[in-house]
PDB file of N, CA and C in Angstrom:
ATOM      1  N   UNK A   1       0.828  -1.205   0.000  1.00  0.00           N
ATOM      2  CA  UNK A   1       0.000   0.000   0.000  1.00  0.00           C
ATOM      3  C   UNK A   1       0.862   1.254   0.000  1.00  0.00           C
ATOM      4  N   UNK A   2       2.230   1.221   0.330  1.00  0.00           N
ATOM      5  CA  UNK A   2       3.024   2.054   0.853  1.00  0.00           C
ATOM      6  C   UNK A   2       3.104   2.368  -1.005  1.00  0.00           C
ATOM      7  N   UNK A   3       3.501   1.826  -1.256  1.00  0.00           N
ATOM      8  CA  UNK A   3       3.741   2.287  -2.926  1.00  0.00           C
ATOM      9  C   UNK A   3       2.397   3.389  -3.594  1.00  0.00           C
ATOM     10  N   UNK A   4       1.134   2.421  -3.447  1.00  0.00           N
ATOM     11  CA  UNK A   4      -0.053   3.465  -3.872  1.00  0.00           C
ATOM     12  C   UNK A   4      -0.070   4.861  -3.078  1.00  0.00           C
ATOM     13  N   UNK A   5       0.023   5.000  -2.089  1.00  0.00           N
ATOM     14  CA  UNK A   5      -0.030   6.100  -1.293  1.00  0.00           C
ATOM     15  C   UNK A   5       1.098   7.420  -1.977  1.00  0.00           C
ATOM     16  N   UNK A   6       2.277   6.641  -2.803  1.00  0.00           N
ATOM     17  CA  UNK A   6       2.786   7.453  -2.913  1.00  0.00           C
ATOM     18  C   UNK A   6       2.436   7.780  -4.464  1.00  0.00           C
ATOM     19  N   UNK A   7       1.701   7.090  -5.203  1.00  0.00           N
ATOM     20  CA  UNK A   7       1.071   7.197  -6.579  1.00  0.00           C
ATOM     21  C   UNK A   7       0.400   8.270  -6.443  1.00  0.00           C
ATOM     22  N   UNK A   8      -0.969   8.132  -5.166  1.00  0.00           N
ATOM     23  CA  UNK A   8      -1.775   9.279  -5.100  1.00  0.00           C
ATOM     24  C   UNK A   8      -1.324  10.400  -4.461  1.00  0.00           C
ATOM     25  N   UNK A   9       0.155  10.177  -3.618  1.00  0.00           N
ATOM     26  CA  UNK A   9       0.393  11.512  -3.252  1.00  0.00           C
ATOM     27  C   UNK A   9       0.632  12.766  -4.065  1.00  0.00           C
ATOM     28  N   UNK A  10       1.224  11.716  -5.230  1.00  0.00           N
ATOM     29  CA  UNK A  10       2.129  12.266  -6.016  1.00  0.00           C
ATOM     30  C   UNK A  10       0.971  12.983  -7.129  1.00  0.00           C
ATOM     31  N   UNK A  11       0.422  12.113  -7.721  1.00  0.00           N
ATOM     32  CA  UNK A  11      -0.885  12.679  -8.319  1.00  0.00           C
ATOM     33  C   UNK A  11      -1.672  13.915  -7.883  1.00  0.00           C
ATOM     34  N   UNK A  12      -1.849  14.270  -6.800  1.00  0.00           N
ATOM     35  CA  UNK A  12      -2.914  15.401  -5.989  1.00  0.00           C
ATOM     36  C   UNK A  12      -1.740  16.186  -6.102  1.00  0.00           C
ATOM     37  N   UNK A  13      -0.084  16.078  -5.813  1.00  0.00           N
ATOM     38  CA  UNK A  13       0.905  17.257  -5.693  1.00  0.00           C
ATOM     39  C   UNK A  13       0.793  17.689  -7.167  1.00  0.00           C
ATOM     40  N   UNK A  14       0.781  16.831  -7.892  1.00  0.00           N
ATOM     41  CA  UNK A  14       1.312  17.364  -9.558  1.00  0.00           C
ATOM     42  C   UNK A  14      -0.126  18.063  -9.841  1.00  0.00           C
ATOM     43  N   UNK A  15      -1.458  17.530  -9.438  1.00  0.00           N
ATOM     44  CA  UNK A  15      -2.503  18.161 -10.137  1.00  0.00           C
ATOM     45  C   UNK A  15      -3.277  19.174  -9.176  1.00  0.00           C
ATOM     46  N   UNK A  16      -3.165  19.562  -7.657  1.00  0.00           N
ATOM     47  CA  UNK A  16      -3.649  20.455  -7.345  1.00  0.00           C
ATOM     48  C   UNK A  16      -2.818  21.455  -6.616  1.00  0.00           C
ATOM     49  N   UNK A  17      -1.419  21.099  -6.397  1.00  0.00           N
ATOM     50  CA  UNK A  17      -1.109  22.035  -5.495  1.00  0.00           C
ATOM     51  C   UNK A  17       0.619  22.314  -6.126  1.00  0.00           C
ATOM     52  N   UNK A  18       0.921  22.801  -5.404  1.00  0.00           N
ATOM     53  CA  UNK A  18       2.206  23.694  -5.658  1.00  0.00           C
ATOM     54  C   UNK A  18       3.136  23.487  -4.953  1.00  0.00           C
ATOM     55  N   UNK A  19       2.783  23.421  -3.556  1.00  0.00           N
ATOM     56  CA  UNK A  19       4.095  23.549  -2.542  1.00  0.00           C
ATOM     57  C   UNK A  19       3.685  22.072  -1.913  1.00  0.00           C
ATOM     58  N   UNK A  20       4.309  20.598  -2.092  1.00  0.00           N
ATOM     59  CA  UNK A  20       4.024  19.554  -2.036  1.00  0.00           C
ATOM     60  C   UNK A  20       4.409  19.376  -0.695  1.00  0.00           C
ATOM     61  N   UNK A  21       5.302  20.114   0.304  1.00  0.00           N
ATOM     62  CA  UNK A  21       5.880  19.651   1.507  1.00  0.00           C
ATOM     63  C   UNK A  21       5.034  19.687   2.348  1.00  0.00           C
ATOM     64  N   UNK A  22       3.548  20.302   2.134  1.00  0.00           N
ATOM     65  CA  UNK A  22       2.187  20.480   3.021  1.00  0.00           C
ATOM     66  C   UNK A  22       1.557  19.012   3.168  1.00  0.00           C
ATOM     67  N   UNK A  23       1.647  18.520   2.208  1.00  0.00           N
ATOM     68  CA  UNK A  23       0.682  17.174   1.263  1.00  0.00           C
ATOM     69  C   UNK A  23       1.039  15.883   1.768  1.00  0.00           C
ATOM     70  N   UNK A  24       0.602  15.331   3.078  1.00  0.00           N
ATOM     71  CA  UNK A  24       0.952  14.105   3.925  1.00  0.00           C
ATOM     72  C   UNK A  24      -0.140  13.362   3.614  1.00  0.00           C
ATOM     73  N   UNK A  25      -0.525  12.192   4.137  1.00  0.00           N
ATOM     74  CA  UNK A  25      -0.792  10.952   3.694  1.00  0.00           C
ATOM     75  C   UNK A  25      -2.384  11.307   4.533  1.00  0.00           C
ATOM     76  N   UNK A  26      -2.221  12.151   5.139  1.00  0.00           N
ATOM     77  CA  UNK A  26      -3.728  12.602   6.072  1.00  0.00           C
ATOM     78  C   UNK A  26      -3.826  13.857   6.214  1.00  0.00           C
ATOM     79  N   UNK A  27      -3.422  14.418   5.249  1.00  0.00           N
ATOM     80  CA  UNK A  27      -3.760  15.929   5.115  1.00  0.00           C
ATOM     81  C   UNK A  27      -5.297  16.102   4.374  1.00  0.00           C
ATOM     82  N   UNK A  28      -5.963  16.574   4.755  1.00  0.00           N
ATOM     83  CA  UNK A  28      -7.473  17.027   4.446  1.00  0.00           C
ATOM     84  C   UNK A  28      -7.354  17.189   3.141  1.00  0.00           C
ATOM     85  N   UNK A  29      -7.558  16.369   2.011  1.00  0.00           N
ATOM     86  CA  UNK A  29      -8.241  17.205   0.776  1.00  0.00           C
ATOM     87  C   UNK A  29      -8.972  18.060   0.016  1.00  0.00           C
ATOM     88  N   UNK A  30     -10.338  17.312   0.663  1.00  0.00           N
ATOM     89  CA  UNK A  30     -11.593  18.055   0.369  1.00  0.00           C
ATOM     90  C   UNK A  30     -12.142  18.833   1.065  1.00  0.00           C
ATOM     91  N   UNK A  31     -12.109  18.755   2.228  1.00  0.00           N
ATOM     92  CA  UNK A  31     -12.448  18.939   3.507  1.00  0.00           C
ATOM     93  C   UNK A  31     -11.743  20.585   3.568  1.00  0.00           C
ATOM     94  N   UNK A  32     -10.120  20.357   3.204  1.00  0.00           N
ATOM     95  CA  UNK A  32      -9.280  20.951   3.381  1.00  0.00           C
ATOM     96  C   UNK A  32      -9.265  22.385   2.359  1.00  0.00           C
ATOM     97  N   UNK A  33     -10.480  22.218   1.059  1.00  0.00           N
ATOM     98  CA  UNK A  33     -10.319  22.892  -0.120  1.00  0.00           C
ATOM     99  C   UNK A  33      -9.028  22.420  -0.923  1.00  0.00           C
ATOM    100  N   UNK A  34      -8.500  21.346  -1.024  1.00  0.00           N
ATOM    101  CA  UNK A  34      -7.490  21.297  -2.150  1.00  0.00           C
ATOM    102  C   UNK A  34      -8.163  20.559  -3.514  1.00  0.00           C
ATOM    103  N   UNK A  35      -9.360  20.044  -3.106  1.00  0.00           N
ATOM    104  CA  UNK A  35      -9.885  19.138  -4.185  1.00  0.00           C
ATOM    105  C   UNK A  35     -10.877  19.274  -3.672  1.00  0.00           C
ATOM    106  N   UNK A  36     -11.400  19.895  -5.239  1.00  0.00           N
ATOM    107  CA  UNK A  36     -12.954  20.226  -5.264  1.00  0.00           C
ATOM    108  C   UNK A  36     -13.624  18.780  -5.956  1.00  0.00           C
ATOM    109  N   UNK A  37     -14.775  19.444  -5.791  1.00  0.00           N
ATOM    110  CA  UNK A  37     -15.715  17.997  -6.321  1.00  0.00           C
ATOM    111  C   UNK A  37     -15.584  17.823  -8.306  1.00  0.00           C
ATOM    112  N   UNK A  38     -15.235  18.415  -8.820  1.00  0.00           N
ATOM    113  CA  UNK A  38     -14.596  18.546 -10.127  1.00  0.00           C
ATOM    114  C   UNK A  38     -13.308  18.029 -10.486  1.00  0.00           C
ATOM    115  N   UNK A  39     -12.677  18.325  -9.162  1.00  0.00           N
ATOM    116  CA  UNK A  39     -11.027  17.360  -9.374  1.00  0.00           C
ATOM    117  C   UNK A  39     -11.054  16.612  -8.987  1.00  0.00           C
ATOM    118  N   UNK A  40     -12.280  16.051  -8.189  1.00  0.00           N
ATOM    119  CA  UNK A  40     -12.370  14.747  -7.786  1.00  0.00           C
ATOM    120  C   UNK A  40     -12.598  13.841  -8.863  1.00  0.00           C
ATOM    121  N   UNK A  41     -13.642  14.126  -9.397  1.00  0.00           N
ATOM    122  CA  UNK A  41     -14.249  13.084 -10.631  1.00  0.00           C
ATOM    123  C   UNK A  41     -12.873  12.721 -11.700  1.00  0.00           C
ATOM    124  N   UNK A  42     -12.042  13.948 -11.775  1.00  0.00           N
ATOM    125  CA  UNK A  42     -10.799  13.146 -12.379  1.00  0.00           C
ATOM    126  C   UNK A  42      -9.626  12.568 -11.505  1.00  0.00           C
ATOM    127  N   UNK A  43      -9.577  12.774 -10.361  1.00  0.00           N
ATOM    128  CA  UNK A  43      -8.843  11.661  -9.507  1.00  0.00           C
ATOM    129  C   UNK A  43      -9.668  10.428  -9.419  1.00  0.00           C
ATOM    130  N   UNK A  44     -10.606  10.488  -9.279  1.00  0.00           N
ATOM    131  CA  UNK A  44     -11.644   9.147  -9.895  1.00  0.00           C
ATOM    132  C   UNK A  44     -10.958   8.389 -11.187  1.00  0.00           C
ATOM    133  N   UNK A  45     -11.240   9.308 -11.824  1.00  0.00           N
ATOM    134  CA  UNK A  45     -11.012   8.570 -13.408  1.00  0.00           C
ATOM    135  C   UNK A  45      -9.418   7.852 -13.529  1.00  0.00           C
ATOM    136  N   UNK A  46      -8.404   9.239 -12.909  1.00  0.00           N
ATOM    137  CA  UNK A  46      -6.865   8.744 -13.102  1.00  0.00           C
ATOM    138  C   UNK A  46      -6.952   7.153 -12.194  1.00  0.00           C
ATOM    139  N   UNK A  47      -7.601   6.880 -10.916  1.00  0.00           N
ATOM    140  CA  UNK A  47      -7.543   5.698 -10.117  1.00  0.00           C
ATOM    141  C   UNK A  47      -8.044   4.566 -10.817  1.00  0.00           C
ATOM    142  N   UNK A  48      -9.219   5.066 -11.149  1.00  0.00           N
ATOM    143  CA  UNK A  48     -10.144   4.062 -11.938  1.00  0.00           C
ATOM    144  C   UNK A  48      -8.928   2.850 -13.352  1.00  0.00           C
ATOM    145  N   UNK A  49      -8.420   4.328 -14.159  1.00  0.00           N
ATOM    146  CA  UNK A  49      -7.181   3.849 -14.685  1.00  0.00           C
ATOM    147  C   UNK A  49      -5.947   2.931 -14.359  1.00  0.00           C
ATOM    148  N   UNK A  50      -5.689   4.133 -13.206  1.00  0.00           N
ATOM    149  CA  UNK A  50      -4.287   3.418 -13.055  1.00  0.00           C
ATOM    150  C   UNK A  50      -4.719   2.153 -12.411  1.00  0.00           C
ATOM    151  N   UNK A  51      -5.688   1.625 -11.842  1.00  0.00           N
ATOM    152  CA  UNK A  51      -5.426   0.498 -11.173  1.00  0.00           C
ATOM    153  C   UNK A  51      -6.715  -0.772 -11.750  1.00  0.00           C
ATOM    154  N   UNK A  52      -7.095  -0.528 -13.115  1.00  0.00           N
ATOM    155  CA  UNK A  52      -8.234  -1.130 -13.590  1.00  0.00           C
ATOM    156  C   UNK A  52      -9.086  -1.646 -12.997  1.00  0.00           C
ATOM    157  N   UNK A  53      -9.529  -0.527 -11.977  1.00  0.00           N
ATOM    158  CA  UNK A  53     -10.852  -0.398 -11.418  1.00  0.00           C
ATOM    159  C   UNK A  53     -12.102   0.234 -11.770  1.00  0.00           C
ATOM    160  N   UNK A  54     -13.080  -0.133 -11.409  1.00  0.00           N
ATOM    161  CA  UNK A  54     -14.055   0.811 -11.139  1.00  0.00           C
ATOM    162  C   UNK A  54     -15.140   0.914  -9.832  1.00  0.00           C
ATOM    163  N   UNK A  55     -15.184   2.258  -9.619  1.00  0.00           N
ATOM    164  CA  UNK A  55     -15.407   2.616  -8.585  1.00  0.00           C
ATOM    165  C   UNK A  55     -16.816   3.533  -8.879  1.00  0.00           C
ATOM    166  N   UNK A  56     -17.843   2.549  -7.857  1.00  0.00           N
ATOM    167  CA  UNK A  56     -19.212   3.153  -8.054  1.00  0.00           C
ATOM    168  C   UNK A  56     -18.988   4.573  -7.415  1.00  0.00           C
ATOM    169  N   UNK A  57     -20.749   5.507  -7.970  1.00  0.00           N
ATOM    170  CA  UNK A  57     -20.073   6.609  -7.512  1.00  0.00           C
ATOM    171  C   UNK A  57     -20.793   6.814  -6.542  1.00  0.00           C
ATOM    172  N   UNK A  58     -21.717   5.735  -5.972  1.00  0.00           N
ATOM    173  CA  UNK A  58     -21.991   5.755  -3.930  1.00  0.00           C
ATOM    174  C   UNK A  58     -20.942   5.421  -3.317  1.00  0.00           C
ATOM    175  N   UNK A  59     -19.934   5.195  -3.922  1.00  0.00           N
ATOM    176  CA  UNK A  59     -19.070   4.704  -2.678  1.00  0.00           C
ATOM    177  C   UNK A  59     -17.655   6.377  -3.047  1.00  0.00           C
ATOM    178  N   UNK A  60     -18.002   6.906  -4.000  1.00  0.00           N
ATOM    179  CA  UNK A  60     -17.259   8.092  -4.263  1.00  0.00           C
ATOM    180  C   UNK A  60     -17.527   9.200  -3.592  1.00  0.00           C
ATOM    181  N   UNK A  61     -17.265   9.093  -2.553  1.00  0.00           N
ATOM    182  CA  UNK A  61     -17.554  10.310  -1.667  1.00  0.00           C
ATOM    183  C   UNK A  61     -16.774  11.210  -1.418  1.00  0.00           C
ATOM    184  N   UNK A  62     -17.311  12.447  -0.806  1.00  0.00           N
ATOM    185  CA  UNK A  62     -15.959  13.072  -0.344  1.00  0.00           C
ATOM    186  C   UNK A  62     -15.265  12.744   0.504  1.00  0.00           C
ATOM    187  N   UNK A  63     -16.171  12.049   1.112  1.00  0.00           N
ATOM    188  CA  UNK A  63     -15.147  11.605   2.552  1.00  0.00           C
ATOM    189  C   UNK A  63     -14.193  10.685   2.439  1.00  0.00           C
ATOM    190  N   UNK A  64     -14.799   9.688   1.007  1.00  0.00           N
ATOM    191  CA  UNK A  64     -14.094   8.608   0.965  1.00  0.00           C
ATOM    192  C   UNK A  64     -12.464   9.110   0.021  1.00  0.00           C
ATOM    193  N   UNK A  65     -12.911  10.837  -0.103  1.00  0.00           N
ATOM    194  CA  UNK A  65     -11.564  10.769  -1.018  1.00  0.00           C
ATOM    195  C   UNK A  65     -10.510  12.035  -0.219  1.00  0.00           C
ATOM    196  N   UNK A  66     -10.913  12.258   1.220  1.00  0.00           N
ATOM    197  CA  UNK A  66     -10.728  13.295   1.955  1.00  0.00           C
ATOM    198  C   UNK A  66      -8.940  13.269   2.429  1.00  0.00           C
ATOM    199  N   UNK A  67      -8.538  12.082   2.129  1.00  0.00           N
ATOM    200  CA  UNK A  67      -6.643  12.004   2.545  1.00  0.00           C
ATOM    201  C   UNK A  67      -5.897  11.116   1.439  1.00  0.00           C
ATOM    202  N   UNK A  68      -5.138  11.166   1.530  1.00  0.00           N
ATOM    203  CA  UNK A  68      -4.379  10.040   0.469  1.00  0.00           C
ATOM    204  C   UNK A  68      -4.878   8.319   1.495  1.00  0.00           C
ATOM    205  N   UNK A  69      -4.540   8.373   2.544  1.00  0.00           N
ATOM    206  CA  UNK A  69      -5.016   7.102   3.334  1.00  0.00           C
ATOM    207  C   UNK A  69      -6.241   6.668   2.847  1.00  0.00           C
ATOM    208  N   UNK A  70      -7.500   7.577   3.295  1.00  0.00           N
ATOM    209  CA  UNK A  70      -8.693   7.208   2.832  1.00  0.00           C
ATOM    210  C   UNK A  70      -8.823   6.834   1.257  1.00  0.00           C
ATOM    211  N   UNK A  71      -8.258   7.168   0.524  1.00  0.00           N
ATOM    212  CA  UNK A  71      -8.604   7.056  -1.390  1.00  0.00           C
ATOM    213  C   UNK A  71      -8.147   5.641  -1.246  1.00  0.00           C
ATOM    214  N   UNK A  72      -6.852   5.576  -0.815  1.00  0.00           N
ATOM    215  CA  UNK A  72      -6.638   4.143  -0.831  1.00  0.00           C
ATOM    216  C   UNK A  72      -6.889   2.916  -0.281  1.00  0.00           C
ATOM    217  N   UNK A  73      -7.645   2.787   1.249  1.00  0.00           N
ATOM    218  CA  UNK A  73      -8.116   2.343   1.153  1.00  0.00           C
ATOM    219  C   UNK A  73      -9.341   2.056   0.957  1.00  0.00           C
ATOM    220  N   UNK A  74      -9.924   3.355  -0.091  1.00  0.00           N
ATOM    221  CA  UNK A  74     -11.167   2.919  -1.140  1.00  0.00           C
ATOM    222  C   UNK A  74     -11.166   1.875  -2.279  1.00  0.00           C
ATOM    223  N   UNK A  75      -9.159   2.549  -2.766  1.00  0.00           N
ATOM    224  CA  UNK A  75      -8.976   1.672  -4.291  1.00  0.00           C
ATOM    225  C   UNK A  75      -8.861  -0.205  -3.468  1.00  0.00           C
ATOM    226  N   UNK A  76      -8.172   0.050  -2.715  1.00  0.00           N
ATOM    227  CA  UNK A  76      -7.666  -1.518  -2.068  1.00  0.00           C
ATOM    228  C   UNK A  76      -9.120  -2.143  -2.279  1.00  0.00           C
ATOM    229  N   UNK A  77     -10.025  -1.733  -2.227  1.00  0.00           N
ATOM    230  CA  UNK A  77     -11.742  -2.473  -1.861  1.00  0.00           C
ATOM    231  C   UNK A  77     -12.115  -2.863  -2.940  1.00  0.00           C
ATOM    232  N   UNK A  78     -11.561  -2.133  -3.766  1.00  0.00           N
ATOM    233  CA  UNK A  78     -11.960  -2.656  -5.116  1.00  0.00           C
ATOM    234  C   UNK A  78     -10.964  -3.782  -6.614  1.00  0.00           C
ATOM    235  N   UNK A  79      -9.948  -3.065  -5.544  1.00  0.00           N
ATOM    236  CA  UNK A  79      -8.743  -4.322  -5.985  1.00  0.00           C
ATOM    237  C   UNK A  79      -8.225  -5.591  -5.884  1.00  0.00           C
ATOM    238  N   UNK A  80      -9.196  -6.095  -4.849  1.00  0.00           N
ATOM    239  CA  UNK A  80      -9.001  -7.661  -4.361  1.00  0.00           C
ATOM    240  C   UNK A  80     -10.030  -8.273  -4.726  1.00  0.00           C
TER     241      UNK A  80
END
């Protein structure tokens, strides 16, 4: 998991923010304003991709996409 965590860290640094040394593994996303519900649906899509999943969109919540921890273990649920 240690590897994905750093897929999606890395993903949310390159696509929403700037100064990446803020951006920990439980730093507030949505919650936080770094990811709106618009950049969500494509962090959706990039996950959905990178890990040939799909992910209903009741279980796409904000909450469920509120840290790098939480996203992943959303994708893990759908990966086994």
């Amino acid at each position: 998991m240690e590897d994905m965590k750093s897929v999606v860290r890395e993903y949310v640094v390159r696509e929403y923010v700037e100064d990446d040394s803020e951006i920990t593994y439980d730093t507030p996303l949505i919650s936080g304003g770094i990811v709106d519900s618009f950049s969500m649906v494509s962090l959706k899509r990039f996950l959905e991709n990178k890990y040939k999943i799909s992910i209903p969109d009741d279980k796409a919540t904000p909450e469920a996409f509120d840290s790098v921890n939480k996203i992943c273990t959303l994708v893990e649920e759908f990966t086994k």
